[in-house]
Protein backbone atom coordinates (compact mmCIF):
# COMPACT_ATOMS: atom_id res chain seq x y z
CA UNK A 1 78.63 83.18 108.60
CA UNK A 2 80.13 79.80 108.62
CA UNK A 3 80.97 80.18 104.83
CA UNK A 4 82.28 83.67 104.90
CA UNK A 5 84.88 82.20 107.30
CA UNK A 6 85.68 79.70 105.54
CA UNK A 7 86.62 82.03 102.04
CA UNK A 8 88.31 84.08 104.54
CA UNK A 9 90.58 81.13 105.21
CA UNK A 10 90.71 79.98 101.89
CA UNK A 11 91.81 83.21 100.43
CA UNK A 12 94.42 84.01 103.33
CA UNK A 13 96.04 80.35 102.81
CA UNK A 14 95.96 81.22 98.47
CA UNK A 15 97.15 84.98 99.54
CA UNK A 16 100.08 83.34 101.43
CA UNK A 17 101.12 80.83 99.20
CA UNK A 18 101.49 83.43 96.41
CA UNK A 19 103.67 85.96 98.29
CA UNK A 20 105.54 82.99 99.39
CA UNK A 21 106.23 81.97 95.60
CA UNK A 22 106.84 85.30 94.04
CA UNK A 23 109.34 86.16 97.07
CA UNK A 24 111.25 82.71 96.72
CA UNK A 25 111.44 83.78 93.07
CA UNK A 26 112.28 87.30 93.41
CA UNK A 27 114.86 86.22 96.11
CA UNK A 28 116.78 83.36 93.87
CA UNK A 29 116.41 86.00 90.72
CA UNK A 30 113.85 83.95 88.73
CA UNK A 31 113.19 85.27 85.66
CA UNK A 32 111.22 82.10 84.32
CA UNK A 33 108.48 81.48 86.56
CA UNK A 34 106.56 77.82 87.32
CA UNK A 35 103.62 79.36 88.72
CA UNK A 36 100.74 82.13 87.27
CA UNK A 37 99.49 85.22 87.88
CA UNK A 38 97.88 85.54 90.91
CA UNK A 39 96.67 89.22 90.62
CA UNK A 40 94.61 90.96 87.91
CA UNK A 41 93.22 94.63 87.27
CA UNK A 42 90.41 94.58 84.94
CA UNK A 43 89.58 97.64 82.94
CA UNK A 44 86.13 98.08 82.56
CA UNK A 45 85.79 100.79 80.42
CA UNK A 46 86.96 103.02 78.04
CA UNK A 47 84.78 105.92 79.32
CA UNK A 48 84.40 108.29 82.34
CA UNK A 49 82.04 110.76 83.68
CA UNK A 50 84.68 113.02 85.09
CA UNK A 51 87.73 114.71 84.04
CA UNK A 52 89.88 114.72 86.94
CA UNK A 53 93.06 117.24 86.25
CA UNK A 54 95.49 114.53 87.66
CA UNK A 55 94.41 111.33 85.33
CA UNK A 56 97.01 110.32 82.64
CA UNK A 57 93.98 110.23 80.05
CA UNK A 58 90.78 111.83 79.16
CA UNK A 59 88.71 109.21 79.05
CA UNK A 60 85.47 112.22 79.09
CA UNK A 61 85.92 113.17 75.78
CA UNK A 62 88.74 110.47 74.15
CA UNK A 63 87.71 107.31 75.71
CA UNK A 64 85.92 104.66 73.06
CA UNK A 65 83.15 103.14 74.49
CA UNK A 66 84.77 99.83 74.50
CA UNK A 67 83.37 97.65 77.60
CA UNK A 68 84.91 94.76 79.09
CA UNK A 69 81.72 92.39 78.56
CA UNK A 70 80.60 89.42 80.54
CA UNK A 71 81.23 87.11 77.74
CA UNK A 72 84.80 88.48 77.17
CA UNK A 73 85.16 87.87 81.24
CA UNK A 74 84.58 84.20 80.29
CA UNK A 75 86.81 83.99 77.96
CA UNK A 76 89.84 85.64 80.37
CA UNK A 77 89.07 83.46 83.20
CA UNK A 78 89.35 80.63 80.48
CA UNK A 79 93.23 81.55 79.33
CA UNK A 80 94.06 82.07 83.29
CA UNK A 81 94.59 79.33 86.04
CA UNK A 82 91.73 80.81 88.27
CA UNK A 83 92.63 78.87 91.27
CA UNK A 84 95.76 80.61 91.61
CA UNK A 85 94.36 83.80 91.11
CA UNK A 86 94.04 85.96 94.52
CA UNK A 87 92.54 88.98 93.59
CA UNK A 88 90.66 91.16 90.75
CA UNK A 89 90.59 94.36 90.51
CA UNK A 90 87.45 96.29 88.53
CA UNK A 91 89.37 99.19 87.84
CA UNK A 92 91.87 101.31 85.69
CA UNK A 93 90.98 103.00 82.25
CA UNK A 94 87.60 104.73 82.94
CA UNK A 95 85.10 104.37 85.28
CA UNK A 96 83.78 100.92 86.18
CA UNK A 97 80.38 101.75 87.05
CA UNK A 98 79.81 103.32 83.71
CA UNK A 99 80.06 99.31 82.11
CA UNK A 100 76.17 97.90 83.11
CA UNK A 101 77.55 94.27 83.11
CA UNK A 102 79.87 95.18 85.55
CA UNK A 103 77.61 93.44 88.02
CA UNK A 104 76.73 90.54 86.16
CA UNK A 105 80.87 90.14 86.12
CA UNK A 106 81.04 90.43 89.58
CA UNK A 107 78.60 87.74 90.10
CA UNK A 108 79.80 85.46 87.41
CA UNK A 109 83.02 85.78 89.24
CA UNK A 110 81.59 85.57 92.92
CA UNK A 111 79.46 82.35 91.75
CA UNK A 112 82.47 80.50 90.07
CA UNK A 113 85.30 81.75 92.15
CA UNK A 114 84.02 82.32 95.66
CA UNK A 115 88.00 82.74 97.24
CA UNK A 116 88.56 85.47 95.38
CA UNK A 117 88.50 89.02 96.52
CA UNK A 118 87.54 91.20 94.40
CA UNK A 119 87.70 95.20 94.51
CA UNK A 120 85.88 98.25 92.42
CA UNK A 121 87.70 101.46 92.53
CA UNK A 122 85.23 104.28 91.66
CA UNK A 123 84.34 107.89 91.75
CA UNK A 124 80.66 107.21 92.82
CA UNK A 125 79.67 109.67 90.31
CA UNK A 126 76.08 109.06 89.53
CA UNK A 127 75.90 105.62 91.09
CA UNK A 128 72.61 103.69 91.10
CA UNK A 129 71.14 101.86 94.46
CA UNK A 130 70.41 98.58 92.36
CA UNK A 131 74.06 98.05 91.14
CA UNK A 132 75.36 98.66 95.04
CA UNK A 133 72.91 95.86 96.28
CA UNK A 134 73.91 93.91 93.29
CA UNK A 135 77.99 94.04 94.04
CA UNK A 136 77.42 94.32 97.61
CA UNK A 137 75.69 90.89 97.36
CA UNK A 138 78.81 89.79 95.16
CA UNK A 139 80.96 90.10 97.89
CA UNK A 140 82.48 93.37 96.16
CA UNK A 141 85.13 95.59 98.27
CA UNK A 142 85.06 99.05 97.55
CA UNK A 143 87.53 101.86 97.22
CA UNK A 144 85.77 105.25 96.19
CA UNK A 145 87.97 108.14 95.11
CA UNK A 146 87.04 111.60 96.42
CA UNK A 147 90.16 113.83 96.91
CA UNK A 148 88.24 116.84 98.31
CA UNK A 149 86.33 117.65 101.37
CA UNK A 150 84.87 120.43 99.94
CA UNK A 151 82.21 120.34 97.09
CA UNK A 152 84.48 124.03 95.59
CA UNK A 153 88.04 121.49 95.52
CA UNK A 154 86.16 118.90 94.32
CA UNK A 155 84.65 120.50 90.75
CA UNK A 156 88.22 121.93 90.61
CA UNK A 157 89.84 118.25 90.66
CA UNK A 158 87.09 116.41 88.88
CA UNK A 159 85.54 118.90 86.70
CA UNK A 160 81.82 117.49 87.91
CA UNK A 161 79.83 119.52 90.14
CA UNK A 162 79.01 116.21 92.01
CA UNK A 163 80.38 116.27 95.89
CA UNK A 164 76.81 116.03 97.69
CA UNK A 165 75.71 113.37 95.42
CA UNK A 166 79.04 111.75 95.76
CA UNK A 167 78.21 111.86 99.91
CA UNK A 168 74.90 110.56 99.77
CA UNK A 169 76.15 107.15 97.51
CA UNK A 170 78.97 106.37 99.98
CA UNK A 171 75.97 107.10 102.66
CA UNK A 172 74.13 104.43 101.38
CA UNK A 173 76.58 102.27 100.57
CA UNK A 174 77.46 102.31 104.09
CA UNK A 175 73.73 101.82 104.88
CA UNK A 176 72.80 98.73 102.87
CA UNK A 177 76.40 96.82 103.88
CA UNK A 178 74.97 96.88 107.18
CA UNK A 179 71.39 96.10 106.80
CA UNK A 180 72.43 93.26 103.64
CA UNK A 181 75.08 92.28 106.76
CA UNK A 182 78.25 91.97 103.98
CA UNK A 183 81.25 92.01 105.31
CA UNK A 184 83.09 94.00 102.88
CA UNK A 185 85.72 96.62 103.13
CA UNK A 186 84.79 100.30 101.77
CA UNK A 187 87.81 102.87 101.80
CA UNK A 188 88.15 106.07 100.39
CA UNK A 189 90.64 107.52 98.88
CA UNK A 190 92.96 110.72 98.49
CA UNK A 191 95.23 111.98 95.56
CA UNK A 192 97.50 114.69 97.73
CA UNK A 193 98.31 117.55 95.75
CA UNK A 194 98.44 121.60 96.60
CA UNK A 195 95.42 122.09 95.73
CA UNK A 196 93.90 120.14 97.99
CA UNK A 197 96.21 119.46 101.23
CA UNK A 198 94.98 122.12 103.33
CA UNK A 199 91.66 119.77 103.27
CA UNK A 200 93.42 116.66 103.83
CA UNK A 201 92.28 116.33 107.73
CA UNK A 202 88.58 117.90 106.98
CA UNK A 203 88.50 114.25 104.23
CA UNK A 204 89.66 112.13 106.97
CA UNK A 205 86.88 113.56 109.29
CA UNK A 206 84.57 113.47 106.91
CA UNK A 207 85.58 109.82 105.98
CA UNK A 208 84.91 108.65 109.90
CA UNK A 209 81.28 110.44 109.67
CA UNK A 210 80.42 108.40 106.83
CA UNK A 211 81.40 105.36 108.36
CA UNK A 212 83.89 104.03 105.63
CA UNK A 213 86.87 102.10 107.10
CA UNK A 214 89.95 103.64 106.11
CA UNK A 215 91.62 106.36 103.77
CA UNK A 216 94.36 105.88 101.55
CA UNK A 217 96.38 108.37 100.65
CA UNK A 218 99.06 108.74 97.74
CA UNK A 219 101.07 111.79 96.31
CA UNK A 220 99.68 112.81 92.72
CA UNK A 221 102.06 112.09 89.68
CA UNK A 222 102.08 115.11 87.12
CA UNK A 223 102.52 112.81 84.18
CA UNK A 224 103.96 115.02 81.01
CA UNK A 225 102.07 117.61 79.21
CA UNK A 226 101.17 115.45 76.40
CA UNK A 227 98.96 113.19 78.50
CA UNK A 228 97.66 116.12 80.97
CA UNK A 229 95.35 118.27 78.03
CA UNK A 230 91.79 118.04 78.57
CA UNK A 231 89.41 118.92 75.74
CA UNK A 232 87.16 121.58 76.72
CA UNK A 233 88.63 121.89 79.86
CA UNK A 234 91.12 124.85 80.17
CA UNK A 235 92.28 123.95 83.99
CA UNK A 236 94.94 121.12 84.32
CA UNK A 237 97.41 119.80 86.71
CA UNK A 238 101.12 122.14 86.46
CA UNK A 239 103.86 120.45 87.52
CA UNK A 240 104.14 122.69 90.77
CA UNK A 241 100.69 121.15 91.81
CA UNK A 242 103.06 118.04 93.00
CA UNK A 243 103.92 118.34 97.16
CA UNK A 244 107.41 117.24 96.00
CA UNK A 245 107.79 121.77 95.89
CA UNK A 246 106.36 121.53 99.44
CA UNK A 247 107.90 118.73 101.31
CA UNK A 248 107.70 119.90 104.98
CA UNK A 249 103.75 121.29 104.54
CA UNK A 250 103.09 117.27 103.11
CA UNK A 251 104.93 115.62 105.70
CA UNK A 252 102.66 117.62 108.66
CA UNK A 253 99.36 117.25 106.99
CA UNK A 254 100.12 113.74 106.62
CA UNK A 255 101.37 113.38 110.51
CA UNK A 256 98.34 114.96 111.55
CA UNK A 257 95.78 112.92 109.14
CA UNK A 258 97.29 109.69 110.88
CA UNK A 259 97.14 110.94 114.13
CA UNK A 260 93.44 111.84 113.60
CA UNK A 261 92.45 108.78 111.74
CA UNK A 262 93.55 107.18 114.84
CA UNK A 263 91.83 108.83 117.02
CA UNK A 264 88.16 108.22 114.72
CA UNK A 265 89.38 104.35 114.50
CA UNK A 266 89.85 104.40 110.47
CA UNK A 267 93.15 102.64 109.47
CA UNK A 268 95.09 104.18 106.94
CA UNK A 269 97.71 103.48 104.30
CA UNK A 270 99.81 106.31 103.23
CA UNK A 271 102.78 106.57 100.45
CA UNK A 272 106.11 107.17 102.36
CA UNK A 273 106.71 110.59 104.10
CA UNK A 274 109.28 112.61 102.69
CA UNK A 275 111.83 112.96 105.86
CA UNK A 276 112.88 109.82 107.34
CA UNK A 277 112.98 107.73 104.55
CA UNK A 278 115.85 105.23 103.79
CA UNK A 279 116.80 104.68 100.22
CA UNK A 280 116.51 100.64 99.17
CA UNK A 281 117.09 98.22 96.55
CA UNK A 282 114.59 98.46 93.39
CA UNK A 283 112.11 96.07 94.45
CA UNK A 284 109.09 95.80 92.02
CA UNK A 285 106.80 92.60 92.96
CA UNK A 286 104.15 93.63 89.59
CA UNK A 287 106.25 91.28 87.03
CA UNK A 288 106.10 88.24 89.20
CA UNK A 289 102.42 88.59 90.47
CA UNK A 290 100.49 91.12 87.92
CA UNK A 291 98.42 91.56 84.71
CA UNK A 292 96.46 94.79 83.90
CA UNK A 293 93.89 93.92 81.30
CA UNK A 294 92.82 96.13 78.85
CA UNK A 295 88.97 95.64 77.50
CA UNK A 296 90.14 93.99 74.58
CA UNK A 297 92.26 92.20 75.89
CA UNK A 298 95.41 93.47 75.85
CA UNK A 299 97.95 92.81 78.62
CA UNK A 300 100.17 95.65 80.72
CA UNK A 301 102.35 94.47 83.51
CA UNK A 302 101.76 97.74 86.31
CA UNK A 303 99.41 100.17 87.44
CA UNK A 304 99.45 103.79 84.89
CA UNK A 305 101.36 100.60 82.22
CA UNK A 306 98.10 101.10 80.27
CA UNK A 307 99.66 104.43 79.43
CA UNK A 308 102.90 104.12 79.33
CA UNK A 309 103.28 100.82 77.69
CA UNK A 310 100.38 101.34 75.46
CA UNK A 311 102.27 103.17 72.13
CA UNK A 312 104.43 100.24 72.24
CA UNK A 313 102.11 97.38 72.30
CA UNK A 314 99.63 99.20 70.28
CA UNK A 315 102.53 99.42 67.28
CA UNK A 316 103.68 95.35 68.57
CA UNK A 317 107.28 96.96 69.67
CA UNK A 318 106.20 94.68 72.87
CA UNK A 319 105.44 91.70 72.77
CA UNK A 320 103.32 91.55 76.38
CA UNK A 321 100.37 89.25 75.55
CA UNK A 322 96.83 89.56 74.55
CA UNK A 323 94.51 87.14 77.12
CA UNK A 324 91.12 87.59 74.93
CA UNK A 325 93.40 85.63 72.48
CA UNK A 326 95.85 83.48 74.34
CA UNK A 327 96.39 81.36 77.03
CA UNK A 328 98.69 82.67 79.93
CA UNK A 329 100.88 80.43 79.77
CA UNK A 330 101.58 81.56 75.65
CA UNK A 331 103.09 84.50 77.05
CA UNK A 332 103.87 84.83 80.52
CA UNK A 333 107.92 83.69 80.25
CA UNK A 334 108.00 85.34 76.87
CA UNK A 335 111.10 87.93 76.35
CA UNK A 336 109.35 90.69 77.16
CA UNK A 337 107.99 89.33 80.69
CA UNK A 338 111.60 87.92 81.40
CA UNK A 339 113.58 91.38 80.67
CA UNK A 340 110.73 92.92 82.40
CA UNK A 341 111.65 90.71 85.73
CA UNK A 342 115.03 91.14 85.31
CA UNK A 343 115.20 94.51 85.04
CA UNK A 344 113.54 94.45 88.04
CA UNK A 345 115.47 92.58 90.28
CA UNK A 346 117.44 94.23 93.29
CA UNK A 347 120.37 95.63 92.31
CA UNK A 348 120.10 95.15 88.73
CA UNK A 349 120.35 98.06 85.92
CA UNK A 350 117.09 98.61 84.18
CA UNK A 351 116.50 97.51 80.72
CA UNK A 352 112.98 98.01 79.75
CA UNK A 353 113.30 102.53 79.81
CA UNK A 354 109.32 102.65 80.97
CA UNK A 355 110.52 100.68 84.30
CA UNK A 356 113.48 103.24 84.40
CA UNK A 357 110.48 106.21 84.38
CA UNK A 358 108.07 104.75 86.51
CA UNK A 359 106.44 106.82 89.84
CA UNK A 360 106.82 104.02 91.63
CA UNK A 361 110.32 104.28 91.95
CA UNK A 362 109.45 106.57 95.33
CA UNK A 363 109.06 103.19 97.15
CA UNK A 364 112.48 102.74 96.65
CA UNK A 365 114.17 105.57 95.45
CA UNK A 366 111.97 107.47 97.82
CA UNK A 367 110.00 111.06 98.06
CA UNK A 368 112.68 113.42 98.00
CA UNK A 369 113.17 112.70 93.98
CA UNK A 370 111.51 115.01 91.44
CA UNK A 371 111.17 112.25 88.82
CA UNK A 372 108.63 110.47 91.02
CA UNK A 373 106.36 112.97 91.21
CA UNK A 374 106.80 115.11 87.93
CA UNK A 375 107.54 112.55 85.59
CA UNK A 376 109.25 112.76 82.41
CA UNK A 377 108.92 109.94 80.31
CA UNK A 378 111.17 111.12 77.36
CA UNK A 379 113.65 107.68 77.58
CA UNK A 380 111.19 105.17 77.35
CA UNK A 381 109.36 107.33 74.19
CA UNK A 382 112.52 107.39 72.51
CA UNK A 383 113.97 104.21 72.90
CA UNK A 384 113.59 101.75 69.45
CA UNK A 385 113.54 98.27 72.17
CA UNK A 386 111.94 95.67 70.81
CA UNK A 387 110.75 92.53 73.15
């Protein structure tokens, strides 16, 4: 007990000193930074189980194989100043639980850098007791996507008949965090979409039965046609699938799934509501704080970047980094990180055309904006930059 407090402490005083740093920065417009990155999303695989309708990638039937290994881990943690680092993130690409070191990672990491939090974000599709007890021991939070209450919206979203299997691994998940007495953090989350709205308050019920602590809840992006095929699959996400063409229905289902989470004493984090929200300054923190590494290495500054940024680095158009290969420090004030910040930076025009296309931009552009829900990413495919 007395040690868990203690990396509680540890990892709120790190967690504060970074945000402190990268807002000083942001604040003075400081391109060049002194200090590393404090926050990493590791993909683990370049494989999935599932083919969900909304993913940018089918990683079911065009995913590689590739797996982040334990010995690769080593060698990231080795081009990275670790005691900077806040938190890692086993996630992006496919899914995690599909790479069998992923536990021996978590460990490694656990064992050598105890103030670190560390997060898996899964679908709990076919999920084995032995690797739960094995991350739960770890220390590992978890955030387990679901998006359906119903086992019918789920097959329709995931293309896996796997809802009541899905339910009985979170149930036991729940289970063996209490009687292995780990105080980690399990959340589930929500991609909102047409499809699925009308279930929205039926998940966050469901979520407070389990005994998870929270839901999160986001609006689904419709990325462009290109990137929404599915092999084998004829159903996929249209564009009118996005709540952006049903504003006022999003806004009460989301009202009501606060009020009720509330009431069942799950917090809950929600993307902004579409009414009532007040334009702001571009205000992207990912350049400062971020790196999204790919199994091989390969470096993307944002979440959905592995996409997006991928034709680019893939041809060496950008020149982001590789951290199987280099130090941090070889590229993380390079000219692609620097136009990346500055284009960034409240109030300036954006350079780099992916930044100019990302979904983000709903945090400060807000809701009420077609291009951050149905994206079109036509600008940044056919710009010739070079960074």
């Amino acid at each position: 007990m007395i040690k868990n407090q203690y990396l509680r402490a540890a990892l709120y005083i790190r967690l504060k000193r970074a945000k402190r740093k990268i807002a000083a920065a942001m604040g003075k417009g400081k391109i060049e930074l002194d200090f590393p990155p404090t926050s990493l999303n590791l993909m683990m695989a370049d494989v999935c189980n599932s083919q969900c309708i909304m993913c940018g990638h089918d990683y079911l039937t065009c995913g590689s194989g590739e797996m982040l290994t334990l010995e690769r881990m080593n060698t990231l943690c080795d081009h990275l100043d670790m005691k900077r680092v806040v938190d890692i993130t086993y996630g992006g690409g496919g899914e995690p639980f599909l790479n069998p070191e992923m536990p021996d990672i978590a460990r490694f990491i656990r064992g050598k850098y105890p103030v670190v939090r560390h997060m898996v974000i899964s679908n709990f599709i076919d999920i084995k007791e032995e690797a739960l007890r094995q991350m739960l021991t770890s220390g590992v939070h978890f955030l387990v996507s679901i998006n359906a209450a119903t086992p019918e919206t789920f097959r329709a979203v995931s293309g896996r008949d796997a809802f009541a299997s899905v339910m009985e691994s979170l149930k036991l998940l729940v289970h063996l965090r209490r009687v292995m007495h780990v105080p980690i953090q399990i959340l589930t989350s929500f991609i909102l979409m047409r499809r699925n709205i009308d279930e929205l308050i039926d998940f966050v019920r469901l979520a407070a039965d389990l005994g998870v602590d929270g839901v999160w809840l986001t609006y689904v992006r419709v990325y462009p046609e290109s990137q929404r095929l599915r092999a084998g699959r004829s159903e996929t996400i249209r564009p009118e699938d996005s709540l952006y063409y049903d504003q006022e229905l999003s806004d009460r289902m989301m009202l009501a799934a606060k009020e009720e989470a509330y009431k069942r004493g799950l917090s809950i984090e929600h993307t902004p509501l579409f009414t009532g929200f007040e334009r702001r300054p571009r205000e992207c923190v990912h350049p400062w704080k971020s790196l999204y590494v790919n199994f091989n290495g390969d470096v993307y500054p944002c979440p959905a970047s592995e996409i997006l940024f991928k034709p680019k680095i893939d041809k060496d158009q950008y020149h982001s980094g590789n951290l199987m290969t280099q130090h941090y420090s070889a590229f993380w004030n390079n000219a692609f990180w620097q136009t990346l910040r500055r284009s960034n930076l409240k109030g300036s025009p954006t350079e780099v055309p992916e930044c100019g296309c990302c979904g983000n931009a709903i945090y400060w552009d807000g809701p009420a904006v077609k291009s951050s829900h149905v994206l079109d990413w036509s600008s940044a495919e056919r710009s010739d930059l070079r960074l």
